[in-house]
Each structure stands twice: as C-alpha cells, then as structure tokens.
Protein backbone atom coordinates (compact mmCIF):
# COMPACT_ATOMS: atom_id res chain seq x y z
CA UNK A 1 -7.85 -9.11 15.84
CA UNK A 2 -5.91 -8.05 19.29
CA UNK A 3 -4.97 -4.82 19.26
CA UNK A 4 -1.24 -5.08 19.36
CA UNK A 5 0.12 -3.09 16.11
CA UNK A 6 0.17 0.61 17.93
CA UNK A 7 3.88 1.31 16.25
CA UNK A 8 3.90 2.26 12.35
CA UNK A 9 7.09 0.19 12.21
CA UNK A 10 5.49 -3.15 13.40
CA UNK A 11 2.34 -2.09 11.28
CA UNK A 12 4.27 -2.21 8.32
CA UNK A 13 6.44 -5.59 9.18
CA UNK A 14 3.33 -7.15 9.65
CA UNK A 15 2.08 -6.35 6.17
CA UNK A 16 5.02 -6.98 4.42
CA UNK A 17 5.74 -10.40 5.86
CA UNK A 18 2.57 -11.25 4.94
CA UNK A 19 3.31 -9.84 1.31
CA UNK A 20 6.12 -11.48 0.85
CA UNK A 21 4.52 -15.07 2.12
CA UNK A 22 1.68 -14.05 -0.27
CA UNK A 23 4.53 -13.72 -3.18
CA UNK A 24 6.11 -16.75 -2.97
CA UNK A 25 2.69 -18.73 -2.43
CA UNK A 26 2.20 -17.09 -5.95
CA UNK A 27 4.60 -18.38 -7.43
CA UNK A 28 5.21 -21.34 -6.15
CA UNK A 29 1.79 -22.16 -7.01
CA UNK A 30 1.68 -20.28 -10.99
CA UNK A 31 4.78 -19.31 -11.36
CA UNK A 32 6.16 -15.87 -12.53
CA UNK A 33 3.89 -14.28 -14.92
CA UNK A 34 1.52 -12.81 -12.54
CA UNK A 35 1.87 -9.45 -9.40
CA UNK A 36 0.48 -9.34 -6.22
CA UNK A 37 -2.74 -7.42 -6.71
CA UNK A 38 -3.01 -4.00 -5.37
CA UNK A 39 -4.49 -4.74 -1.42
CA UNK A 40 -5.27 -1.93 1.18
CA UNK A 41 -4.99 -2.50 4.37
CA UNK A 42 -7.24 -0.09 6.99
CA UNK A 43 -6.12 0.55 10.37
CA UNK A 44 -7.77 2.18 12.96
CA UNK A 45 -5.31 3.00 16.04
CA UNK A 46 -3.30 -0.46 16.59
CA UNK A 47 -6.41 -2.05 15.13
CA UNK A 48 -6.68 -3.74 11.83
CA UNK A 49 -9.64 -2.95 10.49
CA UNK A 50 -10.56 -4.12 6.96
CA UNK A 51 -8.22 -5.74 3.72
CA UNK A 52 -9.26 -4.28 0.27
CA UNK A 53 -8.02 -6.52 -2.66
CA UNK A 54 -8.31 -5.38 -6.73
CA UNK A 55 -9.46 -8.09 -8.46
CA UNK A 56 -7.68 -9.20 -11.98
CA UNK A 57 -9.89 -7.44 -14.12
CA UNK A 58 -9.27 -3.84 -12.36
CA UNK A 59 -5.14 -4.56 -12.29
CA UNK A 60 -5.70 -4.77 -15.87
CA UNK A 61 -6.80 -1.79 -16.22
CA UNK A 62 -5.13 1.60 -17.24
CA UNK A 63 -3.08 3.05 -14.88
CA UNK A 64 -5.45 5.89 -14.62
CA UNK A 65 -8.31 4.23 -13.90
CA UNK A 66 -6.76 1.55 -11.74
CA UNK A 67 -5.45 4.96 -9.19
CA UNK A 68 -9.04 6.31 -9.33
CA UNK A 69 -10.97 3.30 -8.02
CA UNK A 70 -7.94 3.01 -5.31
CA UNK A 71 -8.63 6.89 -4.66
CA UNK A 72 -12.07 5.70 -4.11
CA UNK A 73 -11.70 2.65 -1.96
CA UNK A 74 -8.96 4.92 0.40
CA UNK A 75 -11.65 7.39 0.48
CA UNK A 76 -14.45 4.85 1.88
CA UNK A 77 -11.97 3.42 4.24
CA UNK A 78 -11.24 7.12 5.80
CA UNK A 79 -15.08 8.53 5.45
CA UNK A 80 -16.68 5.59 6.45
CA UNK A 81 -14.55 2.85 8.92
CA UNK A 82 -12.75 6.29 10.10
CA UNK A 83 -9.55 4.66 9.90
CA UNK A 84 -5.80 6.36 11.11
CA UNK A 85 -3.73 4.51 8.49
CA UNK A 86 -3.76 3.37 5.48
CA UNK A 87 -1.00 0.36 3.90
CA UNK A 88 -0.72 -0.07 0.24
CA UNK A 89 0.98 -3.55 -0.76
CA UNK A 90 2.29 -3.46 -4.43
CA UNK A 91 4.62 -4.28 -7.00
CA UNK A 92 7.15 -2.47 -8.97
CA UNK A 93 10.74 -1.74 -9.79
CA UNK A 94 13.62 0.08 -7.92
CA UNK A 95 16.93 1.21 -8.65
CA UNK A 96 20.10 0.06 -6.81
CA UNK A 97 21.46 3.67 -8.99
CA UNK A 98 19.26 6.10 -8.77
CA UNK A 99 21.76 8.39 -10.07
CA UNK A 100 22.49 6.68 -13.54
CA UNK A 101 18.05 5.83 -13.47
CA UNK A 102 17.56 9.46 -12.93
CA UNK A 103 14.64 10.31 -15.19
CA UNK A 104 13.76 6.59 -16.90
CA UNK A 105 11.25 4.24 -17.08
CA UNK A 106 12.65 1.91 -14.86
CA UNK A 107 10.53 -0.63 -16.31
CA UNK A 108 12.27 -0.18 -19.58
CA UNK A 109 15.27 -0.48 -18.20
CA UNK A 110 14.96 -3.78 -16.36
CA UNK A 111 15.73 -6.29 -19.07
CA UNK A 112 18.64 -4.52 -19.99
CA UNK A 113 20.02 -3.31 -16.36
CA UNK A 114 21.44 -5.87 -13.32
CA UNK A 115 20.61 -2.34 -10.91
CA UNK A 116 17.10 -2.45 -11.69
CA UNK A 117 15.12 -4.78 -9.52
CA UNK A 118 11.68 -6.22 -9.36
CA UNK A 119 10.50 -5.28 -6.07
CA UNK A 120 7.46 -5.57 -3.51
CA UNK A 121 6.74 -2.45 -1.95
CA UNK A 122 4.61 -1.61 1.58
CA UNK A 123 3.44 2.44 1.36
CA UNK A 124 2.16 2.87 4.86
CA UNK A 125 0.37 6.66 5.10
CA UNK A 126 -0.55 7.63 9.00
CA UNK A 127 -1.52 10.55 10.94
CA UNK A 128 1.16 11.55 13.14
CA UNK A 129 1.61 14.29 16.24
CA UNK A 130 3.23 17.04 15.37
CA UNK A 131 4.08 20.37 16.58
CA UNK A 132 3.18 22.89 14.32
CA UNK A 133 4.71 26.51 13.37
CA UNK A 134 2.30 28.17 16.80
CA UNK A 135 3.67 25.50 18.85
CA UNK A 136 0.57 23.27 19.36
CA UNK A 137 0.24 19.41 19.09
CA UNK A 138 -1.69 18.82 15.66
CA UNK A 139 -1.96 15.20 13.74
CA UNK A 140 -0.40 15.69 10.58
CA UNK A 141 -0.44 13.17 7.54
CA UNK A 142 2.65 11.83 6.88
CA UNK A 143 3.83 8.16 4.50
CA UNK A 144 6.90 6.10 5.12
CA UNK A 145 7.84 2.84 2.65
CA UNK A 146 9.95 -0.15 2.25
CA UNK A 147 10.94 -1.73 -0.74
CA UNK A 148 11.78 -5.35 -1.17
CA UNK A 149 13.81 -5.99 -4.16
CA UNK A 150 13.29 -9.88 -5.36
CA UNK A 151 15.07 -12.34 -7.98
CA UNK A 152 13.38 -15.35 -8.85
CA UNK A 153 15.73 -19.06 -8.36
CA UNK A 154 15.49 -22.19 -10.11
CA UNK A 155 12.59 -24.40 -9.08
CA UNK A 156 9.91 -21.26 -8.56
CA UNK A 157 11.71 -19.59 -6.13
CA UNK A 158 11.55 -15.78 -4.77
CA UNK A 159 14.78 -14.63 -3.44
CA UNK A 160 14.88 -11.72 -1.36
CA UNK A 161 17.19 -8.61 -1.34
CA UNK A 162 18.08 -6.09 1.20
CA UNK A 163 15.17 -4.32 2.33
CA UNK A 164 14.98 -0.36 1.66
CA UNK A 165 13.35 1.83 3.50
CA UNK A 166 12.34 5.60 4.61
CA UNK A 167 10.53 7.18 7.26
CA UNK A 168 7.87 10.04 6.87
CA UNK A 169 9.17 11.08 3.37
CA UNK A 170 7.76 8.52 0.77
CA UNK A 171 6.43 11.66 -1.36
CA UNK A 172 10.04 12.82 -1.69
CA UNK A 173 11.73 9.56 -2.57
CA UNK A 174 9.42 7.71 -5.25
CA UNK A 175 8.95 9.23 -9.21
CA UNK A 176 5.91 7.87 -8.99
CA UNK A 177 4.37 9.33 -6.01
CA UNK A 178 0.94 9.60 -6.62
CA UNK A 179 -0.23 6.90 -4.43
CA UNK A 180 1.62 7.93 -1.08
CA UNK A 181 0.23 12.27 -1.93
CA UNK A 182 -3.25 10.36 -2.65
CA UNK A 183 -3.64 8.31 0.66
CA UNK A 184 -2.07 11.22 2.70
CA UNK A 185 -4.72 13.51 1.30
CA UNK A 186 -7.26 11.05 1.92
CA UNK A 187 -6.31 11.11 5.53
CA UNK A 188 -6.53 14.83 5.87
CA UNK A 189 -10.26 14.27 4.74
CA UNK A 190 -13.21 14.46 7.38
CA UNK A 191 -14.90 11.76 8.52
CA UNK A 192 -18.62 10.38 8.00
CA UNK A 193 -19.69 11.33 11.47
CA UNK A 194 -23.10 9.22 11.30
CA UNK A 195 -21.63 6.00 9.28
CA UNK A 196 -23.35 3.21 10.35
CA UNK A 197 -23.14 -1.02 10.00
CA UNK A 198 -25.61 -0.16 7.02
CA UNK A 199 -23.68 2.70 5.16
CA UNK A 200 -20.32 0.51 5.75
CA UNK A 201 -22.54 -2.37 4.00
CA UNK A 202 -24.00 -0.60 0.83
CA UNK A 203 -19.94 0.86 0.42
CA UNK A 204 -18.69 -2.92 0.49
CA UNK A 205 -21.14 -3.58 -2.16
CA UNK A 206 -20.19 -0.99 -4.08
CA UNK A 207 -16.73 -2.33 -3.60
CA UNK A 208 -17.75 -5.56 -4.98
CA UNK A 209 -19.43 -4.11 -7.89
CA UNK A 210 -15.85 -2.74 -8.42
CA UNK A 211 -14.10 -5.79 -8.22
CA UNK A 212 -12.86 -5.59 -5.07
CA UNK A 213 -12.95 -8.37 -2.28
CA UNK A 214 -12.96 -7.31 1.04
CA UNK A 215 -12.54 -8.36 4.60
CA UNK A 216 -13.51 -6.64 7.27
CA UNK A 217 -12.45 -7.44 11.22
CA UNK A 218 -14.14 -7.22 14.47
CA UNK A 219 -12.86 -5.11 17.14
C-alpha cells in the first residue's frame, strides 16, 4: 500500500469507513445478531502495515481473556513489525447523556433507554512529538477515538448517527478504558531490534493458533 496516511485524522477515516462498509456488508448479508470482530490495524509511519482479526471463537470469550490475547497481538505488532500506531475497530454502546448514564452498564440500559446507542467505535493510539517538562522534543503515547452511533432500518439496514469524537484524550473519556491505557502502554514498549521475516513468521503462527487471521502488507 502507498504511503499516503501520514495524518492520525485520515488514519482513522480510513479505518472507520472501512468499518462501517464492513457493518453494513454484515448485515445486509446475516442480519443483526452478530458484531464486527475485534480487528487491529498496525501502522508504521503513513504505512499500513498488517490487519489482525479475532476470530468467533475468541469474541466469545470472557472479557478477560478476550483483552489478554489483544494485549498480546498489540504487543507482537509493536516488538516485532515495530509499528507507530495502533487502530482498534470495535463495537459497543454510547450515551447521548452521559450525565443521567453516569456510573451504569450502558448495556443494561439500552433496551430500556432511546439515549443509549449501539455504536462502532475506531481507538487509534500513536506516538506523538511532544515537548516535555526540560523543554526537549520527546514522542509521547497518546489515543484519540470516534464513535459511530448506529440504528438498524427496515429491510437490513444500518443507519448512521452523528459521529463523536476526541483528540489525544480517549483514556479520559471512555469507562471502559482499558483498551486505549493497554495499546498506549504497548507503544511505550521497546522494540525487537533483530526481528526478522522469520521471527515475524513463527508470531503469525502463533497468531493463528490463537484464532486470529492476519494480513500483512508490503512496503
């Protein structure tokens, strides 16, 4: 792929156009009972690097288990493809009233609530210059996100809401934050200096073991 996706902004349109074309393939095609899997997307500068998909049986999963393998794939993609950023596409819900949702399952609530939404969500973590308190120029991991609240119309249709979003502060906005703090730690981690075609090759089979598929791109 050209190298052509330098700005985090166009990163993450990219990715989420694609998610939501992905969505209503879905259910167009088997209608609404099943969620995008969980897919990671590794970037290395502008480049796009490699796709990471759960399979069916790890979405099934407990939550627990399902964020350590994704701990572990995020890892791999930073140790071992040495990539910059890191895009999570998932699903979940959101609250047009966060006030009156403050501290509930949001989940719970969404039968039962018009202000709670089913939503797609892009979590894009990235290194970023920043000026620290000395006054020198240090990369610094930071994780912005958009949420795209859906409704589903007659005839196995998705139909889109206003898109929300915010920059550099994911951590601070989500309850359940784990997966933004994760993949900005996992940027902050050091590199496999002397990965090679065959270390990169024994990871994607662990991957596979896993349940993962995975594509990876030429530079």
């Amino acid at each position: 792929m050209e190298d052509e996706y330098l700005n985090e902004v166009h990163k993450m349109a990219l990715i989420a156009t694609s998610a939501q074309l992905a969505k209503e393939v879905s259910v167009r095609n088997d209608g609404i009972g099943e969620d995008l899997n969980f897919n990671f997307f590794g970037w290395t500068g502008g480049h796009l690097s490699i796709i990471c998909q759960m399979g069916r049986k790890g979405m099934k999963q407990p939550p627990a288990d399902r964020f350590q393998q994704s701990f572990n794939v995020c890892l791999a993609l930073r140790k071992f493809w040495h990539v910059t950023d890191i895009t999570l596409v998932a699903e979940g819900f959101i609250s047009l009233d966060p006030v009156a949702s403050k501290g509930k399952d949001l989940k719970k609530l969404f039968t039962d609530s018009r202000n709670i939404k089913e939503c797609l969500t892009v979590t894009h973590a990235y290194l970023s210059d920043r000026i620290d308190d000395g006054g020198d120029m240090v990369q610094k991991p930071v994780a912005s996100i958009i949420a795209i609240p859906y409704t589903y119309g007659v005839g196995r249709v998705v139909e889109w809401k206003s898109i929300l979003a915010s920059e550099d502060n994911a951590v601070k906005i989500l309850r359940e934050s784990m997966f933004p703090a994760m993949m900005m730690q996992v940027l902050g981690s050091p590199i496999e200096e002397r990965a090679d075609d065959e270390g990169r090759e024994s990871v994607v089979r662990q991957m596979a073991a896993d349940g993962f598929e995975v594509y990876e791109f030429d530079e």
